[in-house]
PDB file of N, CA and C in Angstrom:
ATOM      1  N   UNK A   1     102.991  83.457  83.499  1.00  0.00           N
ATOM      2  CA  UNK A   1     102.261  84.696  83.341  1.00  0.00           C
ATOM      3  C   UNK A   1     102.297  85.096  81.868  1.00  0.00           C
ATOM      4  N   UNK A   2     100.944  85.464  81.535  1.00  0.00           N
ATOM      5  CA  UNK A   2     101.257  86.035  80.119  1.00  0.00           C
ATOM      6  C   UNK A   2     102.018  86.767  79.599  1.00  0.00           C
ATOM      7  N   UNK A   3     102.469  87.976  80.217  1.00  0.00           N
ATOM      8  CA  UNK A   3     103.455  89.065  79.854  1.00  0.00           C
ATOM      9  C   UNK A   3     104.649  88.532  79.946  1.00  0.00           C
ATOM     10  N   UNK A   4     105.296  87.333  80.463  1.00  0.00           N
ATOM     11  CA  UNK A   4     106.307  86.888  80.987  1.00  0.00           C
ATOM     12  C   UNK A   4     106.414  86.208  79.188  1.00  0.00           C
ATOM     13  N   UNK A   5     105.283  85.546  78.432  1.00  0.00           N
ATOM     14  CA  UNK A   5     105.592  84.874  77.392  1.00  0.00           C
ATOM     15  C   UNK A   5     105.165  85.808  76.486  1.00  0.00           C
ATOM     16  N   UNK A   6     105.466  87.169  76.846  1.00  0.00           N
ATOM     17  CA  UNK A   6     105.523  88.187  75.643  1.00  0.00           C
ATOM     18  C   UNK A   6     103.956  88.932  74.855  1.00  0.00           C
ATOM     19  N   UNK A   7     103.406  88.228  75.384  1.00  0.00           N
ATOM     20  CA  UNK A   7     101.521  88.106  75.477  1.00  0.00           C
ATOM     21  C   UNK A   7     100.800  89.725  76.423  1.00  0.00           C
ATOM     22  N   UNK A   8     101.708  90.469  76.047  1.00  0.00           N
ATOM     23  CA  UNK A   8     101.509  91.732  76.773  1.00  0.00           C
ATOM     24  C   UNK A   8      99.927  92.195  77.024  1.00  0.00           C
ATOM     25  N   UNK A   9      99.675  92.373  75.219  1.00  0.00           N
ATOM     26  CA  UNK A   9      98.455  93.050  75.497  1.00  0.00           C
ATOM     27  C   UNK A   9      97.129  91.838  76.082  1.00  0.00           C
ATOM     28  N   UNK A  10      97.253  90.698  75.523  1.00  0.00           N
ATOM     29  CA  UNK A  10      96.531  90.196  76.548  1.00  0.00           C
ATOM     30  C   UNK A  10      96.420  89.811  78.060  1.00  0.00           C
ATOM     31  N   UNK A  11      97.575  89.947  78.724  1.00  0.00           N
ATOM     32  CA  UNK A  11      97.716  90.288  80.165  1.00  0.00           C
ATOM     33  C   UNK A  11      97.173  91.741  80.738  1.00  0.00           C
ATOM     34  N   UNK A  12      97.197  92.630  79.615  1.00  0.00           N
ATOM     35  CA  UNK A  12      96.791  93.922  80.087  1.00  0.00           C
ATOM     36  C   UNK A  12      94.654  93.551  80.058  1.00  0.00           C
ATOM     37  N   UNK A  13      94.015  93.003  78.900  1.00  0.00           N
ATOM     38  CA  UNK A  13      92.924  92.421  78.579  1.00  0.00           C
ATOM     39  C   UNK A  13      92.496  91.791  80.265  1.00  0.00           C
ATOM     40  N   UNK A  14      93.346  91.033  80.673  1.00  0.00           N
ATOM     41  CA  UNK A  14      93.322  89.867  81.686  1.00  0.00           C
ATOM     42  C   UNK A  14      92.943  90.757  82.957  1.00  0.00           C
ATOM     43  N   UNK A  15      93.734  91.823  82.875  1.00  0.00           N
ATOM     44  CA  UNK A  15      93.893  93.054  84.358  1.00  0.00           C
ATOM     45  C   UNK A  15      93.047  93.529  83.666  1.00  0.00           C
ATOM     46  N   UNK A  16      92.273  93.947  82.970  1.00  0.00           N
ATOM     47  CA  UNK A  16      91.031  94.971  83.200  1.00  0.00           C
ATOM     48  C   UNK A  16      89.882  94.007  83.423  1.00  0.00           C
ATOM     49  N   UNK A  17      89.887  92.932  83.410  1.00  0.00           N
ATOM     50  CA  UNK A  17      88.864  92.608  83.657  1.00  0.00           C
ATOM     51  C   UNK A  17      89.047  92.514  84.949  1.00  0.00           C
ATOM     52  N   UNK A  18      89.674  91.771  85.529  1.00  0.00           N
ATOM     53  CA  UNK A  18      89.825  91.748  87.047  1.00  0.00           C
ATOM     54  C   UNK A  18      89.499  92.704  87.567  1.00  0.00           C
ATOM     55  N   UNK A  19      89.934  93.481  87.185  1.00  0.00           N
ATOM     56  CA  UNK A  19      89.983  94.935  87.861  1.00  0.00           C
ATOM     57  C   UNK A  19      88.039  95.229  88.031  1.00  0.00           C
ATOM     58  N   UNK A  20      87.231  95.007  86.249  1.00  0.00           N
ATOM     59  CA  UNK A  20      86.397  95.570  86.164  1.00  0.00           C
ATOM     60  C   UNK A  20      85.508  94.425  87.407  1.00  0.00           C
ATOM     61  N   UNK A  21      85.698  92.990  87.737  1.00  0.00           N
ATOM     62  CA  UNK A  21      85.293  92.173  88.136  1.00  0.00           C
ATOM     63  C   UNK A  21      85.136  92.247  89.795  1.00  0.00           C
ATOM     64  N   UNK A  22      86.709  92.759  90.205  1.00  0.00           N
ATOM     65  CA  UNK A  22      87.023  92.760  91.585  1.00  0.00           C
ATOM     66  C   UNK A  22      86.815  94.291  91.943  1.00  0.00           C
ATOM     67  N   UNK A  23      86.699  95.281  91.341  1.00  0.00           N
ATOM     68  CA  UNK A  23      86.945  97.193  91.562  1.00  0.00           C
ATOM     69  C   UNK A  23      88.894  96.536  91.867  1.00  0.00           C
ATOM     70  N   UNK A  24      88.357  98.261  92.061  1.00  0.00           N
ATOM     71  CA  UNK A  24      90.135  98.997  91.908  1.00  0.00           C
ATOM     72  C   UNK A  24      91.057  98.140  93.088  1.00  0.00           C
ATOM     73  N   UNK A  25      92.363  98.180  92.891  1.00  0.00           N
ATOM     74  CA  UNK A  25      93.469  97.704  94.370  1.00  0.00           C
ATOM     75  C   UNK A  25      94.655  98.611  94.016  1.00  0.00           C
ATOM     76  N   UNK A  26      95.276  98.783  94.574  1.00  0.00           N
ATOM     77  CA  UNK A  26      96.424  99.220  94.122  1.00  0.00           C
ATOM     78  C   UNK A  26      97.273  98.208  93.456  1.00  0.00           C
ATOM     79  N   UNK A  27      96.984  97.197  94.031  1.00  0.00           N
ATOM     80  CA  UNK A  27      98.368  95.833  93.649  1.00  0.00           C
ATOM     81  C   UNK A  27      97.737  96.093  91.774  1.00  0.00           C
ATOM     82  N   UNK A  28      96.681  95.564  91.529  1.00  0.00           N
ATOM     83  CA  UNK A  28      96.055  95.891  90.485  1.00  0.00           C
ATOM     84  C   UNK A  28      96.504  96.817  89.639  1.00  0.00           C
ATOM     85  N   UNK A  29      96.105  97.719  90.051  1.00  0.00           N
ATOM     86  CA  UNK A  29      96.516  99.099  89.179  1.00  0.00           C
ATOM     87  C   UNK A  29      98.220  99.278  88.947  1.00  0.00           C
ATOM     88  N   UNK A  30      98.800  99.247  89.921  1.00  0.00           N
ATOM     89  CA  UNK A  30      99.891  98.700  89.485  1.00  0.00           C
ATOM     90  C   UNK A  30     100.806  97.985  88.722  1.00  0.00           C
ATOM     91  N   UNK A  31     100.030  96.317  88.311  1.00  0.00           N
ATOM     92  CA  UNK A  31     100.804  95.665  87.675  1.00  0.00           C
ATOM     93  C   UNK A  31      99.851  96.071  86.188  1.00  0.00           C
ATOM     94  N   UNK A  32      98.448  96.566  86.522  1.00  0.00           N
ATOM     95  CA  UNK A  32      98.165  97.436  85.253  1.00  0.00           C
ATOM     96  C   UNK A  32      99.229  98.412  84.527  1.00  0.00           C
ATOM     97  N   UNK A  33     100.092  99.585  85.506  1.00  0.00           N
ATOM     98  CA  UNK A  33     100.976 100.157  84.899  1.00  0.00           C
ATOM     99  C   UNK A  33     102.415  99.382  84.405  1.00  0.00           C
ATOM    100  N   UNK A  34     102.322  98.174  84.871  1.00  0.00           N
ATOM    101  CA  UNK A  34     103.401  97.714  84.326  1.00  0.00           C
ATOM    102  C   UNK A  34     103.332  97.024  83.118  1.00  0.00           C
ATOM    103  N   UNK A  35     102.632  97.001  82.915  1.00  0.00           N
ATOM    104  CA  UNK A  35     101.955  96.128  81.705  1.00  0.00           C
ATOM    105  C   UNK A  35     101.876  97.097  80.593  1.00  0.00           C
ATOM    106  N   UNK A  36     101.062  98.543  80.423  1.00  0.00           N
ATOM    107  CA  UNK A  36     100.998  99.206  80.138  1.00  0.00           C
ATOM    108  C   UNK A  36     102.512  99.812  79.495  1.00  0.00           C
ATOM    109  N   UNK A  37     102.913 100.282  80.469  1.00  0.00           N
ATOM    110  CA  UNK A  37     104.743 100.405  80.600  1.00  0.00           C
ATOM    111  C   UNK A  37     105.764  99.710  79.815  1.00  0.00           C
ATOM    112  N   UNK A  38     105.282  98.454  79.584  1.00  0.00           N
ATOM    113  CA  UNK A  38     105.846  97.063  78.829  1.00  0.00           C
ATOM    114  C   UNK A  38     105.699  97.445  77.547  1.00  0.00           C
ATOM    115  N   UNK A  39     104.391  97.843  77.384  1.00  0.00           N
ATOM    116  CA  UNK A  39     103.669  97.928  75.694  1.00  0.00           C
ATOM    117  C   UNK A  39     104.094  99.287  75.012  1.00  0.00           C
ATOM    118  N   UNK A  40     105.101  99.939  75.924  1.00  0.00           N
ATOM    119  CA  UNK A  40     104.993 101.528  74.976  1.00  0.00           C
ATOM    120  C   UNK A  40     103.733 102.163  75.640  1.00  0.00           C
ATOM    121  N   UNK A  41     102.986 102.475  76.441  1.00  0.00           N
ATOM    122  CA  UNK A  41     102.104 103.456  76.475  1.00  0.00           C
ATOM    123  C   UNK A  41     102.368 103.913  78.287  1.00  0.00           C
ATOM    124  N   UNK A  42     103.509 105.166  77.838  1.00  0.00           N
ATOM    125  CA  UNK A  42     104.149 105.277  79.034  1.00  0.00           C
ATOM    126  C   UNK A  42     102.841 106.400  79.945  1.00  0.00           C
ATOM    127  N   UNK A  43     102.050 107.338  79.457  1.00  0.00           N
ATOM    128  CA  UNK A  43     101.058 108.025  79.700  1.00  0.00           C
ATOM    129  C   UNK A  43     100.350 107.316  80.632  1.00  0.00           C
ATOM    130  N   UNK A  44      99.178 106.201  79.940  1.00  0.00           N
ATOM    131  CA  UNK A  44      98.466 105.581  80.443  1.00  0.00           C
ATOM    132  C   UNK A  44      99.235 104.640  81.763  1.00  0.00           C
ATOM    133  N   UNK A  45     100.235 103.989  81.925  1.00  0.00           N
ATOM    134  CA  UNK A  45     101.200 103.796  82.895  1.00  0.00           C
ATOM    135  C   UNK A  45     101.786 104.507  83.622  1.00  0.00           C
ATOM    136  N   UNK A  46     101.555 105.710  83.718  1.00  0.00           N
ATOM    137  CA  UNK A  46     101.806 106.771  84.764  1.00  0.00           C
ATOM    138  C   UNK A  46     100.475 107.097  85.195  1.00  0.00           C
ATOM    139  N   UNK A  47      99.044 107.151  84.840  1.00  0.00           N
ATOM    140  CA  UNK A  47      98.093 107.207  85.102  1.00  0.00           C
ATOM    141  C   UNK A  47      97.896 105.921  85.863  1.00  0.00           C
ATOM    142  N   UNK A  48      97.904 104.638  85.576  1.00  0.00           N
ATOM    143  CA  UNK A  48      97.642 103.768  86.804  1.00  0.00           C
ATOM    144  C   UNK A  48      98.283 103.670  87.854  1.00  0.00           C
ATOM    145  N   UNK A  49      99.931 104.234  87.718  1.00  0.00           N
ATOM    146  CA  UNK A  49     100.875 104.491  88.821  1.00  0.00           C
ATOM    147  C   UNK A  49     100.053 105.551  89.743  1.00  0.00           C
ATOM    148  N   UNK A  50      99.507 106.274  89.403  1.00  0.00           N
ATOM    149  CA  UNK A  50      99.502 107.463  90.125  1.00  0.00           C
ATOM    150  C   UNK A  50      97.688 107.179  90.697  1.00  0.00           C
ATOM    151  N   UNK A  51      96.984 106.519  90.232  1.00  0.00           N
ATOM    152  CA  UNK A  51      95.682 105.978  90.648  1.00  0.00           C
ATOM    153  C   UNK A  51      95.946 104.610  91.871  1.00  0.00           C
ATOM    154  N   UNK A  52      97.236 104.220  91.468  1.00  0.00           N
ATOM    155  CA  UNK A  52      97.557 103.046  92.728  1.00  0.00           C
ATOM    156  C   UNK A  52      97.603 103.518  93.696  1.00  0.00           C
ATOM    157  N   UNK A  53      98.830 105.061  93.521  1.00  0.00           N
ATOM    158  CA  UNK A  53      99.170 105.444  94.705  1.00  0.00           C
ATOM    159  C   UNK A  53      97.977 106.465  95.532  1.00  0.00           C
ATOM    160  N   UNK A  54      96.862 106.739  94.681  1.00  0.00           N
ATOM    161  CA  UNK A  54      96.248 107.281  95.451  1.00  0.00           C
ATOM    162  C   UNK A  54      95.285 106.377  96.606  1.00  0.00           C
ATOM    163  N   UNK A  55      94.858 104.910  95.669  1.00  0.00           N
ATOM    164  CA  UNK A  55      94.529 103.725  96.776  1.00  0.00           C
ATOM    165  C   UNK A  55      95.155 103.556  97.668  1.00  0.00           C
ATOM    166  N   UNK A  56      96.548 103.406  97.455  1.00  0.00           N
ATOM    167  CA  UNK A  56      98.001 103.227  98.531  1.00  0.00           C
ATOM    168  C   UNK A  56      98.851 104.199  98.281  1.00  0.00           C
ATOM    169  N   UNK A  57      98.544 105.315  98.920  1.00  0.00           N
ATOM    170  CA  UNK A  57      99.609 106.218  99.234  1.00  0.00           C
ATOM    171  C   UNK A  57     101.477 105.259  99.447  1.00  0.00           C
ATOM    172  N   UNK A  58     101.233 104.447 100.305  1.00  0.00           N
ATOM    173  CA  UNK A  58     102.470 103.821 100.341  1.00  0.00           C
ATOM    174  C   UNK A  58     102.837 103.018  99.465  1.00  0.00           C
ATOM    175  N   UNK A  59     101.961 102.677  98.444  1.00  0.00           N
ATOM    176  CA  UNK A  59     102.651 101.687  97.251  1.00  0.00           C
ATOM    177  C   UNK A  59     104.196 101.819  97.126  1.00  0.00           C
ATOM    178  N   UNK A  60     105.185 101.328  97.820  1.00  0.00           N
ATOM    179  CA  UNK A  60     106.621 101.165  97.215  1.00  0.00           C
ATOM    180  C   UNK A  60     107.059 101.302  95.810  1.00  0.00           C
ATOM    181  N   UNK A  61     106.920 100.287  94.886  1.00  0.00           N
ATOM    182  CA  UNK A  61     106.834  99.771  94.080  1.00  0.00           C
ATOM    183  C   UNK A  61     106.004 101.044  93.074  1.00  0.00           C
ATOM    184  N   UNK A  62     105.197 101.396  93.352  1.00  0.00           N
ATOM    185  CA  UNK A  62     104.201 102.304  91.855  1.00  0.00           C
ATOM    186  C   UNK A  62     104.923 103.503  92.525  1.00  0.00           C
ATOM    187  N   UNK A  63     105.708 103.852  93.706  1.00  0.00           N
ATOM    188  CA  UNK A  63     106.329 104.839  93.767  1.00  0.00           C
ATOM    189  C   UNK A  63     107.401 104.996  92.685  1.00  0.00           C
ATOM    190  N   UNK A  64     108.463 104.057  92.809  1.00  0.00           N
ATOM    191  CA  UNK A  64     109.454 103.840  91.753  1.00  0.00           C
ATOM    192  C   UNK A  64     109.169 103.776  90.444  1.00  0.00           C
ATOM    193  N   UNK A  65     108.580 102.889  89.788  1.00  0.00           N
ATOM    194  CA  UNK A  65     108.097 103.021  88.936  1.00  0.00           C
ATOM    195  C   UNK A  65     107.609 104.374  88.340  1.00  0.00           C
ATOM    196  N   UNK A  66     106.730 104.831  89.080  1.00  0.00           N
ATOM    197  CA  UNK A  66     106.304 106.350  88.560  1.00  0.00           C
ATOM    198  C   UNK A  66     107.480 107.372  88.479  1.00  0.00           C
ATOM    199  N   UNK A  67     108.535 107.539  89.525  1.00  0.00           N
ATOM    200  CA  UNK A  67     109.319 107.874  89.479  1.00  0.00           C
ATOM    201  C   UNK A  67     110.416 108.150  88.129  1.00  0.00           C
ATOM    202  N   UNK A  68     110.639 107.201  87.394  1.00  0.00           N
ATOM    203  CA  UNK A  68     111.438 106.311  86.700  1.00  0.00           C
ATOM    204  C   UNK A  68     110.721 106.915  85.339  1.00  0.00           C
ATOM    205  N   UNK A  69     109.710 107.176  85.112  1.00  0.00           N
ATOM    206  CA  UNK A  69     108.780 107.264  84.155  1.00  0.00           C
ATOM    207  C   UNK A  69     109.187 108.492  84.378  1.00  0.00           C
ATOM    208  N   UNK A  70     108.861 109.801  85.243  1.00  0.00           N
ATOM    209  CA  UNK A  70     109.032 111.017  85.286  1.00  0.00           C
ATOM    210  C   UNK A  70     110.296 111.426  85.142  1.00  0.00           C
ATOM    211  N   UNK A  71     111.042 110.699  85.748  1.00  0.00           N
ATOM    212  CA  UNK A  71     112.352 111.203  85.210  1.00  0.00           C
ATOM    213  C   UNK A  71     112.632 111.066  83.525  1.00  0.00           C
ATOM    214  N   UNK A  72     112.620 110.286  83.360  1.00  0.00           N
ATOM    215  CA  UNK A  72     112.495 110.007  81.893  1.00  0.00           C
ATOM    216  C   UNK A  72     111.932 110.986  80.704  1.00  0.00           C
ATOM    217  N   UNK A  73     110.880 111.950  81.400  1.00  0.00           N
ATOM    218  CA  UNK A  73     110.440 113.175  80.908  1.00  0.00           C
ATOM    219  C   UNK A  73     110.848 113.824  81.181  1.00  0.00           C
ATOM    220  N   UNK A  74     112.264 113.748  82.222  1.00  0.00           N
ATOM    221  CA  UNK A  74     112.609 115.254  82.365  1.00  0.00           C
ATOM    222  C   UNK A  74     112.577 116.042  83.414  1.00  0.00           C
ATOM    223  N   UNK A  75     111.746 115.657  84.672  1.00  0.00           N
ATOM    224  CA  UNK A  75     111.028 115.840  85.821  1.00  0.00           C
ATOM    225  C   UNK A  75     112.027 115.219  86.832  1.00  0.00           C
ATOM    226  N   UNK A  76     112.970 115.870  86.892  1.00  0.00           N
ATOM    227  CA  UNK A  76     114.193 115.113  87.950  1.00  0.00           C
ATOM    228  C   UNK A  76     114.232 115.383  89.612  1.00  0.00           C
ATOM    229  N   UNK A  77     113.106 116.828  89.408  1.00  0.00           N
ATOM    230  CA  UNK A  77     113.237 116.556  91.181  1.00  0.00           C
ATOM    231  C   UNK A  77     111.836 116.252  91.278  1.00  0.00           C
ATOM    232  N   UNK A  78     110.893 115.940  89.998  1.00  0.00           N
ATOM    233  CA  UNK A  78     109.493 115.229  90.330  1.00  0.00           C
ATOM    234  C   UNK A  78     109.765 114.029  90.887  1.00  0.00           C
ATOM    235  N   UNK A  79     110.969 113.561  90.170  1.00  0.00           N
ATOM    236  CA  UNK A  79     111.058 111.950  90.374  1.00  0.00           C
ATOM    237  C   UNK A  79     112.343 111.777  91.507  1.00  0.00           C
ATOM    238  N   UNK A  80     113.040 113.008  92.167  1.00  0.00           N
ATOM    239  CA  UNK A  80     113.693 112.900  93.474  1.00  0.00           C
ATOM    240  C   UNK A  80     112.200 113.061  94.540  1.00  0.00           C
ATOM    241  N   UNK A  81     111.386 113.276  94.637  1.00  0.00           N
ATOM    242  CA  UNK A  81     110.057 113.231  95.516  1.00  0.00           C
ATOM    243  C   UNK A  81     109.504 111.906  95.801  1.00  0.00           C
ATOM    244  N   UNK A  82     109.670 111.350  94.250  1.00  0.00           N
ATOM    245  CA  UNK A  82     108.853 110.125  94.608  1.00  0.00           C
ATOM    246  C   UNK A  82     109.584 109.154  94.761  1.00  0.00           C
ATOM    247  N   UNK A  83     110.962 109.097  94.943  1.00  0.00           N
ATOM    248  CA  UNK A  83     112.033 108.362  95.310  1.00  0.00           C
ATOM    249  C   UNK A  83     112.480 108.558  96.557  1.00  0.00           C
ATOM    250  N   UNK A  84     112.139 109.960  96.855  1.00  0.00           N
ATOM    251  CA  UNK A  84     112.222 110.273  99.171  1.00  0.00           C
ATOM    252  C   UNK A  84     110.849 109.278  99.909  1.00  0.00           C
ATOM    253  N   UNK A  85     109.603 109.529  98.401  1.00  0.00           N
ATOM    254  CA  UNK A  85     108.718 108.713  99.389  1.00  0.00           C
ATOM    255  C   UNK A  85     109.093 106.999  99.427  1.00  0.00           C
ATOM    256  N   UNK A  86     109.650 107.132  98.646  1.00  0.00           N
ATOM    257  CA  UNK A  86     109.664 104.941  98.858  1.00  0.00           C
ATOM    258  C   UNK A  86     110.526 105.000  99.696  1.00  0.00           C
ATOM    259  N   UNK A  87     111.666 105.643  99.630  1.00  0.00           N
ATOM    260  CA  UNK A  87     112.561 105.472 100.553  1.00  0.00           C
ATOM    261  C   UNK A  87     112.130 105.200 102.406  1.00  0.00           C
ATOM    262  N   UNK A  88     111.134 106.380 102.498  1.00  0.00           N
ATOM    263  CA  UNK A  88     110.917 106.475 103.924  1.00  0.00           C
ATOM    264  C   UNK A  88     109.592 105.284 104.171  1.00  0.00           C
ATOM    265  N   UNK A  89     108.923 104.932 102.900  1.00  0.00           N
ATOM    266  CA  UNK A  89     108.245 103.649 102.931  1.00  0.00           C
ATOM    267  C   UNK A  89     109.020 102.431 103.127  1.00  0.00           C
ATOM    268  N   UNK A  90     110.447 102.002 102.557  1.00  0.00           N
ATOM    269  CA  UNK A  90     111.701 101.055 103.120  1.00  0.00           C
ATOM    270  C   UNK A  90     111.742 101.423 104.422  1.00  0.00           C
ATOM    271  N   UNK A  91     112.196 102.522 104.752  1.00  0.00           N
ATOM    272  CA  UNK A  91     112.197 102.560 106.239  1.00  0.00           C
ATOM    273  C   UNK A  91     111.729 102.025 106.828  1.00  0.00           C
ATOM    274  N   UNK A  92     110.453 102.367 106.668  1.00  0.00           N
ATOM    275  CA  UNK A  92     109.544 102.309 108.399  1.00  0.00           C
ATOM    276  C   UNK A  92     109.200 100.480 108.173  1.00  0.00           C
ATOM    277  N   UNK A  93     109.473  99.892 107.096  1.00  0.00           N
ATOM    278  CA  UNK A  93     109.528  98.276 106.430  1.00  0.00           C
ATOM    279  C   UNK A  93     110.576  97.843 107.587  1.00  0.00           C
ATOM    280  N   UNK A  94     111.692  98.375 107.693  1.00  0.00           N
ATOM    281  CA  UNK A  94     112.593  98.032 108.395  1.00  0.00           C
ATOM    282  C   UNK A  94     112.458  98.231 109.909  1.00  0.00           C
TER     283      UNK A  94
END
């Protein structure tokens, strides 16, 4: 994977096109925010977190993530919310 060989912003290049090619997914938008997230542009990576989860309310994964990001600003029971929702998304997994 590109981002894996440090090739960030062109993996992010790689996901918009897909994205622009295939429309929106959550899986998508997602590893969009991670990518994003990778590069320093924690904003725009909370914006695809939060556009995943509106495709997939249950996104696990862009739950945490977003989470993690908000706390990080400061937002500690923003990011105890979005850490009850993955949680009860593990759950019902189980």
């Amino acid at each position: 994977m590109l981002a894996d060989q440090g090739r960030v912003q062109e993996a992010m290049a790689q996901c918009r096109i897909h994205l622009a090619e295939h429309g929106a997914s959550a899986d998508a938008l997602y590893l969009l925010g991670l990518l994003q997230d990778a590069g320093g542009d924690t904003r725009q990576a909370q914006a695809a977190y939060r556009k995943a989860l509106y495709l997939d309310p249950t996104h696990r994964e862009a739950l945490l993530h977003l989470a993690a990001l908000v706390e990080s600003e400061g937002d500690a029971e923003g990011a105890r919310r979005l850490q009850a929702r993955a949680a009860r998304q593990e759950a019902r997994r189980e």
